[in-house]
N, C-alpha and C. Protein backbone atom coordinates (compact mmCIF):
# COMPACT_ATOMS: atom_id res chain seq x y z
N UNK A 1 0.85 -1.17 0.00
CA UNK A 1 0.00 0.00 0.00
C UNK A 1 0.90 1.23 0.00
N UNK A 2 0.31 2.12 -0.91
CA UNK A 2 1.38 3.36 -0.88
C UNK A 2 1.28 4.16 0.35
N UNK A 3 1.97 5.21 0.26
CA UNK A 3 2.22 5.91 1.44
C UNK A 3 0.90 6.88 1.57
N UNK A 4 0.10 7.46 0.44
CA UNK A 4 -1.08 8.08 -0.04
C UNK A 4 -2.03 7.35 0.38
N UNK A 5 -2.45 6.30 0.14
CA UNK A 5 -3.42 5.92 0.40
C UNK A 5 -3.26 5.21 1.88
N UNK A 6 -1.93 5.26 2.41
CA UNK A 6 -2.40 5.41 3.74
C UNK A 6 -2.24 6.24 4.61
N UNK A 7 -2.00 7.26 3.88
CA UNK A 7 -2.75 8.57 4.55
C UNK A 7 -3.71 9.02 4.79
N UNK A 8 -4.43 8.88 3.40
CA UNK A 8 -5.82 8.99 3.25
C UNK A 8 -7.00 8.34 4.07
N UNK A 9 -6.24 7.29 4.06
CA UNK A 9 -7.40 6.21 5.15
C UNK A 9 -7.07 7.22 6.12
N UNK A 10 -5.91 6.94 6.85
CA UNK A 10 -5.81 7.68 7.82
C UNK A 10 -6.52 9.03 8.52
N UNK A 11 -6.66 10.01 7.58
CA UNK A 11 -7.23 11.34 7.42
C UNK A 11 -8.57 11.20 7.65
N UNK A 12 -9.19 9.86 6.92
CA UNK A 12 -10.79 10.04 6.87
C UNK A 12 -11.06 8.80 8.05
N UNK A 13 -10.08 8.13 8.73
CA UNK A 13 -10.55 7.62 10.05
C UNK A 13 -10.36 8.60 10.98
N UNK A 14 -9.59 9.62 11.15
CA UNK A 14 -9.44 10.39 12.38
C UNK A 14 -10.46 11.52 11.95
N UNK A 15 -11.38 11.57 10.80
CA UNK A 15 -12.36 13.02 10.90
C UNK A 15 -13.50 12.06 10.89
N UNK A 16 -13.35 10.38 10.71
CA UNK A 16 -14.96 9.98 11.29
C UNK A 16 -14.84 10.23 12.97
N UNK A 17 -13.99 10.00 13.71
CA UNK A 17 -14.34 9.52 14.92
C UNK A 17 -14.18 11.39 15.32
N UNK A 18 -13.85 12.36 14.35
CA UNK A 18 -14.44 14.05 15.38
C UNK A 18 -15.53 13.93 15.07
N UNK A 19 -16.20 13.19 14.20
CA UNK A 19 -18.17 13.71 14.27
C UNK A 19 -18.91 12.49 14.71
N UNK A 20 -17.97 12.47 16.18
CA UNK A 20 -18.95 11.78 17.30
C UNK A 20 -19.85 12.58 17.96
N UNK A 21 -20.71 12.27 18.61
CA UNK A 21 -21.61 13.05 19.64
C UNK A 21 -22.17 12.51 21.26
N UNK A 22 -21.39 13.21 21.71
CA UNK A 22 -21.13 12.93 23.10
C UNK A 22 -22.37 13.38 23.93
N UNK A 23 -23.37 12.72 24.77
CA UNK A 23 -24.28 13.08 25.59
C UNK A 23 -23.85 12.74 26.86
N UNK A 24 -23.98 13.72 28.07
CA UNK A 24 -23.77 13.48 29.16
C UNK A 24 -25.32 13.29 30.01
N UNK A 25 -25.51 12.56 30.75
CA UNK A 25 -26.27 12.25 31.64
C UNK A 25 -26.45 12.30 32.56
N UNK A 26 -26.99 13.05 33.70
CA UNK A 26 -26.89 13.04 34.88
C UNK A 26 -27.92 12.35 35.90
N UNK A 27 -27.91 11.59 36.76
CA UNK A 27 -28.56 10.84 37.36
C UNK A 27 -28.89 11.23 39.14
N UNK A 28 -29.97 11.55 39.34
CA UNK A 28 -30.33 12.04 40.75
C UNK A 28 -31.06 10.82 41.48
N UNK A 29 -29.95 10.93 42.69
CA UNK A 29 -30.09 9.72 43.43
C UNK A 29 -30.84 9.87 44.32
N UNK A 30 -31.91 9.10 45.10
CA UNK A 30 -32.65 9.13 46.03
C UNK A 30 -31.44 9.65 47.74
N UNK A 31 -31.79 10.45 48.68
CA UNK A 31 -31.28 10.78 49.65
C UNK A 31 -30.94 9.51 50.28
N UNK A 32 -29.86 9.82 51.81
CA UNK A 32 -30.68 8.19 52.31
C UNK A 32 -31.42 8.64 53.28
N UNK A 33 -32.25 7.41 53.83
CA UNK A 33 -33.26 7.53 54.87
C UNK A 33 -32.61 8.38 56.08
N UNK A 34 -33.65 9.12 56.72
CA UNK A 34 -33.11 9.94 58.30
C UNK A 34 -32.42 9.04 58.79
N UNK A 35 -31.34 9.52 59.61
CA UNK A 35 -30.74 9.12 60.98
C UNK A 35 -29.70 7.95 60.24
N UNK A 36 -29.84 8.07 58.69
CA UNK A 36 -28.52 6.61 57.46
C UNK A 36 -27.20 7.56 58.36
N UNK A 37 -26.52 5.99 58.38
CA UNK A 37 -24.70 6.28 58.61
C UNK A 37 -24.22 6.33 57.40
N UNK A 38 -24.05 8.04 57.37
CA UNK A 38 -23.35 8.32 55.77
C UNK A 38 -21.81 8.78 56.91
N UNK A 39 -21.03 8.15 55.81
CA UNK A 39 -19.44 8.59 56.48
C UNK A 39 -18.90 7.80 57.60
N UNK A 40 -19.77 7.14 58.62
CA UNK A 40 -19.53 7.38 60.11
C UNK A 40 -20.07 8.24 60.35
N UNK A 41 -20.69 8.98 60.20
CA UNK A 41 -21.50 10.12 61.19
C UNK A 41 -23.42 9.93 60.42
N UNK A 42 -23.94 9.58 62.02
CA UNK A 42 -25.43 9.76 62.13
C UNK A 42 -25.86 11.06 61.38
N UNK A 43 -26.62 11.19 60.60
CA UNK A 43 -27.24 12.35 59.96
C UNK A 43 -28.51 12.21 59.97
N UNK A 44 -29.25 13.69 60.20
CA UNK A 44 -30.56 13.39 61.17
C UNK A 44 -31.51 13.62 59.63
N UNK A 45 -30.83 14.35 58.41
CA UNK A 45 -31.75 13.69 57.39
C UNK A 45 -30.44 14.40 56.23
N UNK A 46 -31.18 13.93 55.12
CA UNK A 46 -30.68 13.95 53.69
C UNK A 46 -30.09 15.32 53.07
N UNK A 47 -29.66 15.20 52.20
CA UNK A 47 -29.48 16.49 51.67
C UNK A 47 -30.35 16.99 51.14
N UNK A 48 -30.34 18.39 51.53
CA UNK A 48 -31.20 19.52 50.69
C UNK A 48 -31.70 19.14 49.45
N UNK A 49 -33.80 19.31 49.09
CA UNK A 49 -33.85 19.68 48.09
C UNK A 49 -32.50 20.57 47.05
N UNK A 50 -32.40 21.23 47.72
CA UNK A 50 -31.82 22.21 46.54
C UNK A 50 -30.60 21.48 45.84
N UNK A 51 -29.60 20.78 46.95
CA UNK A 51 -28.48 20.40 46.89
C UNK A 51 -29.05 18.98 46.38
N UNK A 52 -29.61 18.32 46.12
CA UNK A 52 -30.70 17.44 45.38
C UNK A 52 -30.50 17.78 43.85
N UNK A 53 -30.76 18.82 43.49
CA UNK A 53 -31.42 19.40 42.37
C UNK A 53 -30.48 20.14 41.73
N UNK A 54 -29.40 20.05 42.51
CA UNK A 54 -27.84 20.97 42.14
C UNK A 54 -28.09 22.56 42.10
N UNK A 55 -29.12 23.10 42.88
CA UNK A 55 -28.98 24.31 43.19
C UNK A 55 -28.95 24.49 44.56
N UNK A 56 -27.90 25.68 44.34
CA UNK A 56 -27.39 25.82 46.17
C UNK A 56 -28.48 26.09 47.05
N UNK A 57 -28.87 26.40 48.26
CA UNK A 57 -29.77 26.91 49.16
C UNK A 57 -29.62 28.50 48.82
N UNK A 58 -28.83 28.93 48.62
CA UNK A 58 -28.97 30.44 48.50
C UNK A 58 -28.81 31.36 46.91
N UNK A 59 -29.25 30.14 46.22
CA UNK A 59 -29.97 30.59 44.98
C UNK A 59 -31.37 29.94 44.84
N UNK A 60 -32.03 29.72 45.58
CA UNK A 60 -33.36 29.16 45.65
C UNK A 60 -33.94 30.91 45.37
N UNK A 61 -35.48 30.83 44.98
CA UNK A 61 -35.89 32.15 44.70
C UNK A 61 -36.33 32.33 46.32
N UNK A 62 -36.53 33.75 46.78
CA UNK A 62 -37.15 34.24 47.70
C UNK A 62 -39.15 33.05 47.66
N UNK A 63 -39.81 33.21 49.05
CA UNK A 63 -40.44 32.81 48.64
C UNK A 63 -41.96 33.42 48.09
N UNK A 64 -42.72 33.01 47.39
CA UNK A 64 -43.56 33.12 46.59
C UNK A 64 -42.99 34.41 45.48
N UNK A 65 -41.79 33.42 45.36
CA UNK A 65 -40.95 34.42 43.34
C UNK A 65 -40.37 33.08 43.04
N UNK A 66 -39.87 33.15 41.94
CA UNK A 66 -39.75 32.34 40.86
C UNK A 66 -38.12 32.58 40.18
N UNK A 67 -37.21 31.83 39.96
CA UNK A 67 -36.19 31.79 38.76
C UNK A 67 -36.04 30.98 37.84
N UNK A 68 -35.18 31.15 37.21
CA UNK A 68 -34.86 30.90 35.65
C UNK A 68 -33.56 29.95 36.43
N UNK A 69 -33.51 28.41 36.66
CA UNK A 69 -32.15 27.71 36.47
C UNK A 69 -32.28 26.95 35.03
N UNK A 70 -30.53 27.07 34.85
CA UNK A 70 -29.96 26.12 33.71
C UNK A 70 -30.05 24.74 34.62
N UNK A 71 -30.25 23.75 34.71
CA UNK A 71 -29.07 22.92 34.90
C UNK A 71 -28.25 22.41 34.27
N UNK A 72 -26.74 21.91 35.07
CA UNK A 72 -25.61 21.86 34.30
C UNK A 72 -24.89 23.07 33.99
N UNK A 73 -25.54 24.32 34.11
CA UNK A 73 -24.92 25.75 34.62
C UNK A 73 -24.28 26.36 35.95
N UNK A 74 -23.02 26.13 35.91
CA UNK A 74 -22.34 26.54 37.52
C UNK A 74 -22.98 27.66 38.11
N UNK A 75 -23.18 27.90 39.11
CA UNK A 75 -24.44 28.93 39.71
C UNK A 75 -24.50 30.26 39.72
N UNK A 76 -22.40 30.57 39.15
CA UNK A 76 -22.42 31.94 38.92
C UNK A 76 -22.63 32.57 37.40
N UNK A 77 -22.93 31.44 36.81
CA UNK A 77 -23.43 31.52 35.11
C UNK A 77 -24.99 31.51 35.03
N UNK A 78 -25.60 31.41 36.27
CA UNK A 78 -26.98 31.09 35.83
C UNK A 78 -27.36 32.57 35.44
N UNK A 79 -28.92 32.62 34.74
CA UNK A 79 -29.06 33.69 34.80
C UNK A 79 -29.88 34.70 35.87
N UNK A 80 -30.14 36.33 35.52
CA UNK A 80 -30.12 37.37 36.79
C UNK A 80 -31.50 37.16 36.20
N UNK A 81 -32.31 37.64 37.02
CA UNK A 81 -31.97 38.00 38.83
C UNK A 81 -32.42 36.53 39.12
N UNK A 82 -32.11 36.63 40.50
CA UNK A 82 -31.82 35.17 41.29
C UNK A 82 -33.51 34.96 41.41
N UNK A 83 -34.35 36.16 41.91
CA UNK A 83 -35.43 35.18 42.21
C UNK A 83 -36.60 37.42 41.55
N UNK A 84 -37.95 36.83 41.23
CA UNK A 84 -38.27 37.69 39.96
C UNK A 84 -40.25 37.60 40.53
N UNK A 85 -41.03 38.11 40.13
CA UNK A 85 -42.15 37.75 40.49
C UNK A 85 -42.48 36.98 39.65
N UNK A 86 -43.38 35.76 39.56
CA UNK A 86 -43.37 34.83 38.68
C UNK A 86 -44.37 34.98 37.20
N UNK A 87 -45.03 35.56 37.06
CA UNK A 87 -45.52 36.51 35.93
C UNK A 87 -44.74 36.72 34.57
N UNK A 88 -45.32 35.84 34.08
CA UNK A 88 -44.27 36.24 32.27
C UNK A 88 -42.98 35.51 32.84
N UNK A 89 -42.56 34.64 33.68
CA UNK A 89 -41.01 34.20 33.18
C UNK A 89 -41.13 32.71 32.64
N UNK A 90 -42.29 32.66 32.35
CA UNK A 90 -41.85 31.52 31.35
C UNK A 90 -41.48 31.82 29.66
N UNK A 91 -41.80 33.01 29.63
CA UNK A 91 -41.62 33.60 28.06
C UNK A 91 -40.09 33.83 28.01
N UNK A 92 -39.16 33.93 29.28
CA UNK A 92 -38.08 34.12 29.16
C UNK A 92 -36.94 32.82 29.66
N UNK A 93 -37.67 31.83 29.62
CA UNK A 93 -36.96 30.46 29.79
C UNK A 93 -36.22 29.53 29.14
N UNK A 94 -35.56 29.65 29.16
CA UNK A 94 -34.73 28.94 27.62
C UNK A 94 -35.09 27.18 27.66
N UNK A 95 -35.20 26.81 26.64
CA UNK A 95 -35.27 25.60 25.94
C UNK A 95 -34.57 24.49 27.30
N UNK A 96 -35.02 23.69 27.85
CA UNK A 96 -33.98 22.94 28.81
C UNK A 96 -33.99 23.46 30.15
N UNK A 97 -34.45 24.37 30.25
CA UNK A 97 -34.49 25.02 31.55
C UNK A 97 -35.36 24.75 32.55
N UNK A 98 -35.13 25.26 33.88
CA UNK A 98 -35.84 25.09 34.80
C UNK A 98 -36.72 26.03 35.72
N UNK A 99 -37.98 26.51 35.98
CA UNK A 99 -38.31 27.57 36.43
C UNK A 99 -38.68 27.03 38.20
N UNK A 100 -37.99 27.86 38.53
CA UNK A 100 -38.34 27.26 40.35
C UNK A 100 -39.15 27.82 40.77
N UNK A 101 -40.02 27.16 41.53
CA UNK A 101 -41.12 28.27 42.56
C UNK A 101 -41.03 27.77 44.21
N UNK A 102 -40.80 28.76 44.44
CA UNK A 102 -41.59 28.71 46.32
C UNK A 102 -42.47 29.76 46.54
N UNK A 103 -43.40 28.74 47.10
CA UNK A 103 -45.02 29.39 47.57
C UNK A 103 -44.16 30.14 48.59
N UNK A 104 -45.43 31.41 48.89
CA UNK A 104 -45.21 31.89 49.52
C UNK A 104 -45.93 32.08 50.93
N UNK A 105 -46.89 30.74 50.74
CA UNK A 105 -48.28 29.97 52.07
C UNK A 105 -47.25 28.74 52.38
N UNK A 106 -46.52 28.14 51.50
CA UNK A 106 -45.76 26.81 52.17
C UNK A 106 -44.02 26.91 51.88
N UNK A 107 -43.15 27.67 52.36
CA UNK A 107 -42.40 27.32 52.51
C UNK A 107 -41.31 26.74 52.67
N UNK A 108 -42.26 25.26 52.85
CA UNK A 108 -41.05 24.19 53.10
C UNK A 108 -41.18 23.44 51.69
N UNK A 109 -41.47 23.59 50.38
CA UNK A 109 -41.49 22.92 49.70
C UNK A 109 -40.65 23.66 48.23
N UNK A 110 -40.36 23.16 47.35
CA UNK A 110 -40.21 23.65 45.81
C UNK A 110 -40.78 23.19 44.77
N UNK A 111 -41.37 23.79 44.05
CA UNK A 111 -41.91 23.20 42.64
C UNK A 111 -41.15 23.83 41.56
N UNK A 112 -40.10 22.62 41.17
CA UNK A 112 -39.42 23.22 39.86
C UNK A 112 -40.16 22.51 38.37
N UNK A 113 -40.60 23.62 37.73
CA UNK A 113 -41.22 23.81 36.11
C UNK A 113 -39.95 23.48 34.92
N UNK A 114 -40.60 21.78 34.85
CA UNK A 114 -39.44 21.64 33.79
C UNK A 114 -39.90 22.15 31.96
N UNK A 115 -38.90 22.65 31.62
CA UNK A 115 -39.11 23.34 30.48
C UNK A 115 -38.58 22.64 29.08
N UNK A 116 -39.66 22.40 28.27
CA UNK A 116 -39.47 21.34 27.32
C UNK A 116 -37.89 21.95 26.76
N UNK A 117 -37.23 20.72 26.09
CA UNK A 117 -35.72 20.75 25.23
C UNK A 117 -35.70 21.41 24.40
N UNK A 118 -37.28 21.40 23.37
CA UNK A 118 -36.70 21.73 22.53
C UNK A 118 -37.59 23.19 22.03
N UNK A 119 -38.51 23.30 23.30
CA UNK A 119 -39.26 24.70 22.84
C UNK A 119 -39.29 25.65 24.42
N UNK A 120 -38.23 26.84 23.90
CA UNK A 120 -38.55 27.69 25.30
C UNK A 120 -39.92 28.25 25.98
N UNK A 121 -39.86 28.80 27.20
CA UNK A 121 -40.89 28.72 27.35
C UNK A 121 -42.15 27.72 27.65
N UNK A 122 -42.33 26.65 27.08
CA UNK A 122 -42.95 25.44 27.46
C UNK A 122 -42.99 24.56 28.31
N UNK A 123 -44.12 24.64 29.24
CA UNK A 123 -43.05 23.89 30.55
C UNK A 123 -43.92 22.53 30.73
N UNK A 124 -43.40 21.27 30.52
CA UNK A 124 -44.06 20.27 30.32
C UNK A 124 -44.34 19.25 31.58
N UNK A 125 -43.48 19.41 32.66
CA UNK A 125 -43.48 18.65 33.88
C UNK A 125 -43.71 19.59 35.18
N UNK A 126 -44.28 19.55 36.18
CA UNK A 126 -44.32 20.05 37.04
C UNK A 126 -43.36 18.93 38.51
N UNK A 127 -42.71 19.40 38.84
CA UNK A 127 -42.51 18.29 40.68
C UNK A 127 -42.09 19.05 41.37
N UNK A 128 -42.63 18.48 42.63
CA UNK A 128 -43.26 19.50 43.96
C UNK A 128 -41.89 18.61 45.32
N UNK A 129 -41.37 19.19 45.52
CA UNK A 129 -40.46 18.62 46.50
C UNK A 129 -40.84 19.01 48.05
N UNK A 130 -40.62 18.31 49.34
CA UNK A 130 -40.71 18.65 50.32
C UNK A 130 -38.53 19.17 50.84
N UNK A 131 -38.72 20.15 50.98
CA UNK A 131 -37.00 21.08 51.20
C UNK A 131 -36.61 20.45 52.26
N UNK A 132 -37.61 20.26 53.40
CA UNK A 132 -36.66 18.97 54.37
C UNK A 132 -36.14 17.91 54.29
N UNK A 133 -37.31 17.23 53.46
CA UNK A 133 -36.84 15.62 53.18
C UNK A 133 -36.24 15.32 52.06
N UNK A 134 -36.24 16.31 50.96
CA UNK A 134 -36.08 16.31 49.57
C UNK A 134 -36.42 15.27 49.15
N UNK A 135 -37.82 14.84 49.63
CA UNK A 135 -38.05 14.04 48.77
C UNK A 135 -39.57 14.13 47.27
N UNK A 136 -39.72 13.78 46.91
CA UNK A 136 -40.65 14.00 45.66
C UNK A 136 -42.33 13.72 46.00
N UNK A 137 -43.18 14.93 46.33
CA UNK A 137 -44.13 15.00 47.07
C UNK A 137 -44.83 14.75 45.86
N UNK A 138 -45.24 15.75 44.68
CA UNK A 138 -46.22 15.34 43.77
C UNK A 138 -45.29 15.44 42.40
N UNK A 139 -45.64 14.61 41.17
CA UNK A 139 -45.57 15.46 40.25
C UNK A 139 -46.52 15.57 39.12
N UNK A 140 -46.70 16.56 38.52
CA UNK A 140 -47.84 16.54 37.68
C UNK A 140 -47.33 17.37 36.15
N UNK A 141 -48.49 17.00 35.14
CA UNK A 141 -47.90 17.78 33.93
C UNK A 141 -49.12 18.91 33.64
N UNK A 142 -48.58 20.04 33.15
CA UNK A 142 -49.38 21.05 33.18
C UNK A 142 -50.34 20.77 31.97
């Protein structure tokens, strides 16, 4: 085989394998039960909704307001303002996104508005978390 044509192979095996397409996945694990030995140390419950959901506790919106999370957006990339009256922000939700709510009668809970992939604005899933237990109280589709 000449030196050309094995180059050529060469050239057009290393530009099939750049138009791969890589999907990452992320998988949210159930907490463990109150009072689980995580570490060696008794823990009297789970981690945070928020820290659940990969948003910190102090980007949660104020309550009864609403934000705009990416997920998979580090928290100082998300977008402003942190928490907004909830009125019209689904018109400003990008494709993939997440709109959070805390009531402002219950407190202890979050309902993050999942927002279809491939049309902004559209929010196709609703789930209702309890912030103590983080665990998954309702979910419903709008």
């Amino acid at each position: 085989m000449s030196s050309r044509a094995f180059a050529a192979i060469l050239a057009g095996l290393l530009s099939a394998g750049a138009c791969t397409h890589t999907t990452t996945r992320t998988i949210l694990l159930e907490p463990p039960p109150p009072n689980a030995d995580v570490g060696g140390v008794e823990s009297n419950r789970g981690p945070s909704t928020a820290a659940r959901l990969g948003v910190p506790p102090g980007h949660l919106p104020d309550p009864g307001e609403c934000r705009v999370w990416i997920p998979g957006t580090p928290p100082g990339q998300q977008p402003k303002p942190k928490s907004r009256p909830c009125p019209g922000i689904a018109t400003v939700a990008p494709a993939g996104s997440w709109i959070i709510y805390r009531p402002g009668d219950n407190k202890k809970v979050v309902h993050v508005r999942e927002v279809d992939a491939r049309r902004p604005g559209t929010v196709v899933r609703i789930r209702i978390f309890d912030i103590e237990t983080s665990r998954l109280l309702q979910e419903e589709t709008p």
